[in-house]
Protein backbone atom coordinates (compact mmCIF):
# COMPACT_ATOMS: atom_id res chain seq x y z
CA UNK A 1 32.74 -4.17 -4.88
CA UNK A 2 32.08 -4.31 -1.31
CA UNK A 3 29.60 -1.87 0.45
CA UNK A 4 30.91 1.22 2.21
CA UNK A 5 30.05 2.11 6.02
CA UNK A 6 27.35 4.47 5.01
CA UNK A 7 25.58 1.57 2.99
CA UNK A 8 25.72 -0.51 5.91
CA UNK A 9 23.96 2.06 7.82
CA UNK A 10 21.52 2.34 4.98
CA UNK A 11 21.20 -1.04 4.36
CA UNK A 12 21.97 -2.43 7.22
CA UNK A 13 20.89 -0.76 10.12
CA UNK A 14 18.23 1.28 9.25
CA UNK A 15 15.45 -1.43 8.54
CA UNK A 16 15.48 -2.77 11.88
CA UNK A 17 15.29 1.18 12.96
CA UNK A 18 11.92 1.49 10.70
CA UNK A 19 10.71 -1.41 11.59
CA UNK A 20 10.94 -1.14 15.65
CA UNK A 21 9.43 2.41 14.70
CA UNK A 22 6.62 0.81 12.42
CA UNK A 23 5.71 -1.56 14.74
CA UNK A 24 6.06 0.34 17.95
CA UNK A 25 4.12 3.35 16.33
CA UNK A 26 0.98 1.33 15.45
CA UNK A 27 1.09 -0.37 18.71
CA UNK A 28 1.01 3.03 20.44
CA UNK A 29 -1.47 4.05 17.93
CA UNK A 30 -4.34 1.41 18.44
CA UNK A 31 -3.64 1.70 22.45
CA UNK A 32 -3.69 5.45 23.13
CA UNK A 33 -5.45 6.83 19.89
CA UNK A 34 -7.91 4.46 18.73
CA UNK A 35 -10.44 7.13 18.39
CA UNK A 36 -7.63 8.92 15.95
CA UNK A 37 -7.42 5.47 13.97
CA UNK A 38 -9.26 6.86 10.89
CA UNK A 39 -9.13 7.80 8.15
CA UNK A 40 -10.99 11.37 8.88
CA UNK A 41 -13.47 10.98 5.57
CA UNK A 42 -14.52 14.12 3.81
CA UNK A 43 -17.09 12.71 1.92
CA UNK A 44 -19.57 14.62 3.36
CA UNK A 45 -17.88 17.77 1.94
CA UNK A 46 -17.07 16.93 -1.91
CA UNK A 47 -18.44 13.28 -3.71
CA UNK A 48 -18.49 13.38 -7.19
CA UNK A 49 -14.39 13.41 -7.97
CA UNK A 50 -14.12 10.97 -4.38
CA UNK A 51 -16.62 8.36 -6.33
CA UNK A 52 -13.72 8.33 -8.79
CA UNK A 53 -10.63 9.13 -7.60
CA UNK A 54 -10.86 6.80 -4.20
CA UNK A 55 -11.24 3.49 -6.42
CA UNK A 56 -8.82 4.08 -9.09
CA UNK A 57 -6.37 4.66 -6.39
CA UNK A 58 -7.14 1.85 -4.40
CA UNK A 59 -7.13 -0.72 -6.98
CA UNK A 60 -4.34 0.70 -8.28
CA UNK A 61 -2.82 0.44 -5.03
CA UNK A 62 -3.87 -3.26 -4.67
CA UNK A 63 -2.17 -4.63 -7.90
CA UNK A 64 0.91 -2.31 -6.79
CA UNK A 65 1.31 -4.19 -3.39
CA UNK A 66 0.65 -7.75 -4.60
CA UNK A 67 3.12 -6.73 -7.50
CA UNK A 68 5.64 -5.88 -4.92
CA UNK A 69 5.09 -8.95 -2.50
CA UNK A 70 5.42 -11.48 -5.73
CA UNK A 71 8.68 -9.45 -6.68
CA UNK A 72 10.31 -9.45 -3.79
CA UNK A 73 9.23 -12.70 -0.98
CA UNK A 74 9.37 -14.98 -4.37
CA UNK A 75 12.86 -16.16 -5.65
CA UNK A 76 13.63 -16.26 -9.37
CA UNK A 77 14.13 -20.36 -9.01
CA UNK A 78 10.56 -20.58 -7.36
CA UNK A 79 9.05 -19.16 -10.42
CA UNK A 80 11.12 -21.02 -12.93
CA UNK A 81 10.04 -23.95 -11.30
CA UNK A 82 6.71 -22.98 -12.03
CA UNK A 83 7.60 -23.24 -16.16
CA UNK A 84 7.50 -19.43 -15.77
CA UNK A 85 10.64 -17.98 -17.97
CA UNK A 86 12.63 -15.22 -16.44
CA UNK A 87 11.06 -13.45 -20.07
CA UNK A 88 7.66 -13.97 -19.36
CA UNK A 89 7.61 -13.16 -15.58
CA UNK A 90 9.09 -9.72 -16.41
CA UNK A 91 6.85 -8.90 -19.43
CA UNK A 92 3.82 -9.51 -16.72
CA UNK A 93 5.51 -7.66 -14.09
CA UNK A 94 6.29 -4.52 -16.16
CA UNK A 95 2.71 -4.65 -18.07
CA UNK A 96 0.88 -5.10 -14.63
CA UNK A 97 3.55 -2.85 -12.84
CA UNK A 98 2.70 -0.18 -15.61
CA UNK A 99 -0.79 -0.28 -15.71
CA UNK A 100 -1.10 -0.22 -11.88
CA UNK A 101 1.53 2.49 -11.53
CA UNK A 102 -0.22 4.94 -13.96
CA UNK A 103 -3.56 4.23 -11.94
CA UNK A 104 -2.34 4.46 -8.53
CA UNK A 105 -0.44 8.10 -9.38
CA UNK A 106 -3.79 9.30 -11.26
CA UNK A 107 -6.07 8.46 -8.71
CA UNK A 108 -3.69 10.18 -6.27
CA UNK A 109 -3.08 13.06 -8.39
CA UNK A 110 -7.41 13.36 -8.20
CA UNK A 111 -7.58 12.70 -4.44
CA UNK A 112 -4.89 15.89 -4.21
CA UNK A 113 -6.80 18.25 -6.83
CA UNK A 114 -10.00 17.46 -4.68
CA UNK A 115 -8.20 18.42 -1.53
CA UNK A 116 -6.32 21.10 -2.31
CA UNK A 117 -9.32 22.64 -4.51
CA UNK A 118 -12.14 21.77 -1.94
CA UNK A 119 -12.49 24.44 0.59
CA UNK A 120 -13.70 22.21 3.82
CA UNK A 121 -11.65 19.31 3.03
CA UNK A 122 -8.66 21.79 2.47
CA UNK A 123 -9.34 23.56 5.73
CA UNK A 124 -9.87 19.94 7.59
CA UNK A 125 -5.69 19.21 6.10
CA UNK A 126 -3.26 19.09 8.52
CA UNK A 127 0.43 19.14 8.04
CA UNK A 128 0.98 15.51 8.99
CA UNK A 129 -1.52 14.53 5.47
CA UNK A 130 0.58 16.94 3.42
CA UNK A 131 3.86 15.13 4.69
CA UNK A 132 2.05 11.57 4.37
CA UNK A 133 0.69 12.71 0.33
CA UNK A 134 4.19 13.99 -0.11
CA UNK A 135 5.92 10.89 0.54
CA UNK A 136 3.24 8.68 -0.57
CA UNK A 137 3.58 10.25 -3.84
CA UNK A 138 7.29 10.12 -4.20
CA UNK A 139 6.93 6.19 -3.39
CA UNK A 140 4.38 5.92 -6.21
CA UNK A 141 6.76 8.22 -8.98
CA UNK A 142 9.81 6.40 -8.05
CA UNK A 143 8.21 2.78 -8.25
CA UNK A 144 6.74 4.10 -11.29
CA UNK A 145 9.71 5.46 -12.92
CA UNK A 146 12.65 2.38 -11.96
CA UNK A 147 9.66 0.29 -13.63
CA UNK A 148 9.60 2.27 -16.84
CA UNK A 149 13.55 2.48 -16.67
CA UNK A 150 13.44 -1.09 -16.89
CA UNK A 151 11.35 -1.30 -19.23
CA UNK A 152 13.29 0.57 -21.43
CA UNK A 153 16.26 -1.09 -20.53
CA UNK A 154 14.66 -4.22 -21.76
CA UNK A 155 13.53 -2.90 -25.36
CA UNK A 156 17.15 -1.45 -25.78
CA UNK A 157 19.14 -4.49 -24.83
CA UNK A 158 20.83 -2.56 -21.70
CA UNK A 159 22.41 -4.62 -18.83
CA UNK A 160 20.61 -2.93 -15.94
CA UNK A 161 20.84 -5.29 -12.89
CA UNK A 162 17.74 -7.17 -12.55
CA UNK A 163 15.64 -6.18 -9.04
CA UNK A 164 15.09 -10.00 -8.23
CA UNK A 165 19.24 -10.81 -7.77
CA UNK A 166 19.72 -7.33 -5.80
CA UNK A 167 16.50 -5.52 -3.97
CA UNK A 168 14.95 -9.16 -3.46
CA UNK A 169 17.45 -10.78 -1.85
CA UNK A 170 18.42 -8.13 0.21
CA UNK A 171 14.61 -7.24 1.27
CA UNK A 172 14.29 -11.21 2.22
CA UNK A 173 17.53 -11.45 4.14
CA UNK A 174 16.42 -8.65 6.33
CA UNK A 175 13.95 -11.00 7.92
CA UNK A 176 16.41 -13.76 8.67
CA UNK A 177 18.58 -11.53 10.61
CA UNK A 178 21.48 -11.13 7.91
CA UNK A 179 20.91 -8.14 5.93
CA UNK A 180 22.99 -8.83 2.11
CA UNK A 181 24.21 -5.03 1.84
CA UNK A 182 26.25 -6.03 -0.98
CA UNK A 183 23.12 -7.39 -2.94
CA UNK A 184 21.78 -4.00 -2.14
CA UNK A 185 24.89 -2.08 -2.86
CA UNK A 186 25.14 -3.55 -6.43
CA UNK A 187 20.93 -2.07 -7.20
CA UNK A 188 20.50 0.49 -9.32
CA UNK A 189 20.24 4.08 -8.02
CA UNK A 190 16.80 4.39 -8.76
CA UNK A 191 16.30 1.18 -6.74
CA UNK A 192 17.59 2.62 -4.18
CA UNK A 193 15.81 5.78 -3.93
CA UNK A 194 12.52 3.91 -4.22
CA UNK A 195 13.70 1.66 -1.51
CA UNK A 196 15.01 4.84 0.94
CA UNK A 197 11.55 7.04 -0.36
CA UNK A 198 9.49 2.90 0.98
CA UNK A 199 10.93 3.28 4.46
CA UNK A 200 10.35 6.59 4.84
CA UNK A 201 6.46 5.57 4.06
CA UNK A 202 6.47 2.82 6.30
CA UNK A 203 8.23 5.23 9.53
CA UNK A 204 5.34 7.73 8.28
CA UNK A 205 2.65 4.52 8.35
CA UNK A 206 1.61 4.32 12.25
CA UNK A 207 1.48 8.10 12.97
CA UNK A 208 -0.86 8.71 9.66
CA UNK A 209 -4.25 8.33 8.37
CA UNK A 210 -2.56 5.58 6.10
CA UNK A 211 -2.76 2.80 9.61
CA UNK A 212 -6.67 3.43 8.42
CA UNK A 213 -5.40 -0.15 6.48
CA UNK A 214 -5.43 -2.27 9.32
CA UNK A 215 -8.67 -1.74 9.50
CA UNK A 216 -9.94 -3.00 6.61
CA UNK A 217 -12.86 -5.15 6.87
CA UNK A 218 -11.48 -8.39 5.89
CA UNK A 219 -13.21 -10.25 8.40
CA UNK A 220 -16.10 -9.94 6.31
CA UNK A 221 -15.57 -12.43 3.38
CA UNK A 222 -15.55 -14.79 6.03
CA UNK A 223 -18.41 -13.86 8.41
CA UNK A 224 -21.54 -16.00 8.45
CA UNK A 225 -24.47 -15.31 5.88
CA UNK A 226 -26.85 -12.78 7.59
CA UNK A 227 -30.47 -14.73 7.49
CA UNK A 228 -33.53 -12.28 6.69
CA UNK A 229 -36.87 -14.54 7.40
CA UNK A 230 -40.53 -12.12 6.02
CA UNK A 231 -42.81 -11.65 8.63
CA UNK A 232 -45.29 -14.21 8.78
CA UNK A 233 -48.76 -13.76 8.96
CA UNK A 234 -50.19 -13.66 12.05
CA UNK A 235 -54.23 -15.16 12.05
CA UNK A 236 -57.14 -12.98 12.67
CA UNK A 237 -58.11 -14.81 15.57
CA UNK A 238 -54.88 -14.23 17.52
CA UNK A 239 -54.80 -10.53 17.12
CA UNK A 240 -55.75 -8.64 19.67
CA UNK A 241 -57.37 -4.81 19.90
CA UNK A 242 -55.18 -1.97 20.31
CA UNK A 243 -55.45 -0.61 23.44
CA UNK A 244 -54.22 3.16 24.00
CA UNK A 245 -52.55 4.05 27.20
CA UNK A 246 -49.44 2.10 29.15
CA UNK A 247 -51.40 -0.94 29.14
């Protein structure tokens, strides 16, 4: 079945529109708001559910992006190669996809509470972080829910077409210049929800507290070791009397 016009503007328009936006936005970003490029902490106002919600939701977040790079920059025949079975790689990926999932949306769901239930960091909320949470969120339930669909799928036998032969293929051809809108056109709807709800995130990305990622200190796993040397004692005969004054 071959795409209609409206898929090709989904499809096949529109990620070269979020991209130019993504990477015009951040460039704007770092050269007229670099004091903006923050992430505003409220730590100061409210700890105790920060100490837990801000690593669950990282980490969470972590496994969820390297989940999604492996998925979709890594062709099926790259893996097989590997003596990975199609079987195993999607028992990993669903396990892993679960378990990050579930993390990423509770330690979201805790960073929200804290907000919405913390006076100053409430009052310190503008209406471009409600947007960004909104949409952030819906990125998170969606991945999380096409992952449990296909899950299910799997345990019932159901013929849901697999991500890797329709998402993939269209997400790398974007990047050589020939978007596959039929690959995309033959995903499931869920797929493609997730995929709309991802480029809405990444439009969002530059003009949010989210670009606070670029500045991630990376540089520091590679930085030299910082030497501390003890002071060493100094002999009694080169010490000198104190003498008060500017002298």
């Amino acid at each position: 079945m071959s795409a209609s016009s409206v898929e090709y503007l989904l499809w096949g328009a529109l990620p070269y529109v979020v991209i130019a936006v993504f990477v015009g936005g951040t460039i704007w970003r770092y050269r007229y708001d670099r004091f903006g490029w923050t992430t505003r902490s409220s730590q100061l106002y409210e700890s105790r559910l920060l100490r837990v919600a801000s690593p669950v939701f990282h980490f969470g977040l972590l496994v969820v992006i390297v989940g999604h790079v492996i998925g979709l920059l890594i062709p099926e025949s790259w893996t097989s190669a590997t003596g990975l079975s199609e079987a195993a790689y999607h028992v990993m990926a669903l396990s892993l996809g679960i378990i990050a999932g579930v993390a990423t949306l509770g330690g979201i769901a805790l960073l929200i509470y804290r907000r919405r239930t913390t006076g100053p960091v409430f009052s310190a909320t503008t209406v471009n972080d409600k947007t960004m949470y909104l949409v952030l969120t819906a990125a998170i339930v969606s991945g999380l829910a096409v992952t449990l669909l296909s899950a299910y799928t799997g345990i019932t036998g159901g013929h849901e077409r697999d991500y890797r032969e329709t998402v993939s293929v269209w997400f790398r051809s974007i990047w050589i210049l020939q978007p596959d809108v039929d690959a995309m056109s033959a995903a499931g709807l869920g797929f493609k929800i997730h995929a709309l709800i991802g480029l809405a995130l990444f439009a969002l990305f530059p003009f949010s507290r989210l670009v606070h990622a670029f500045s991630a200190p990376v540089w520091y796993l590679f930085r030299p070791y910082v030497v501390y040397r003890s002071r060493d004692r100094v002999p009694a005969e080169a010490t000198r009397p104190i003498r008060r004054g500017w002298g």
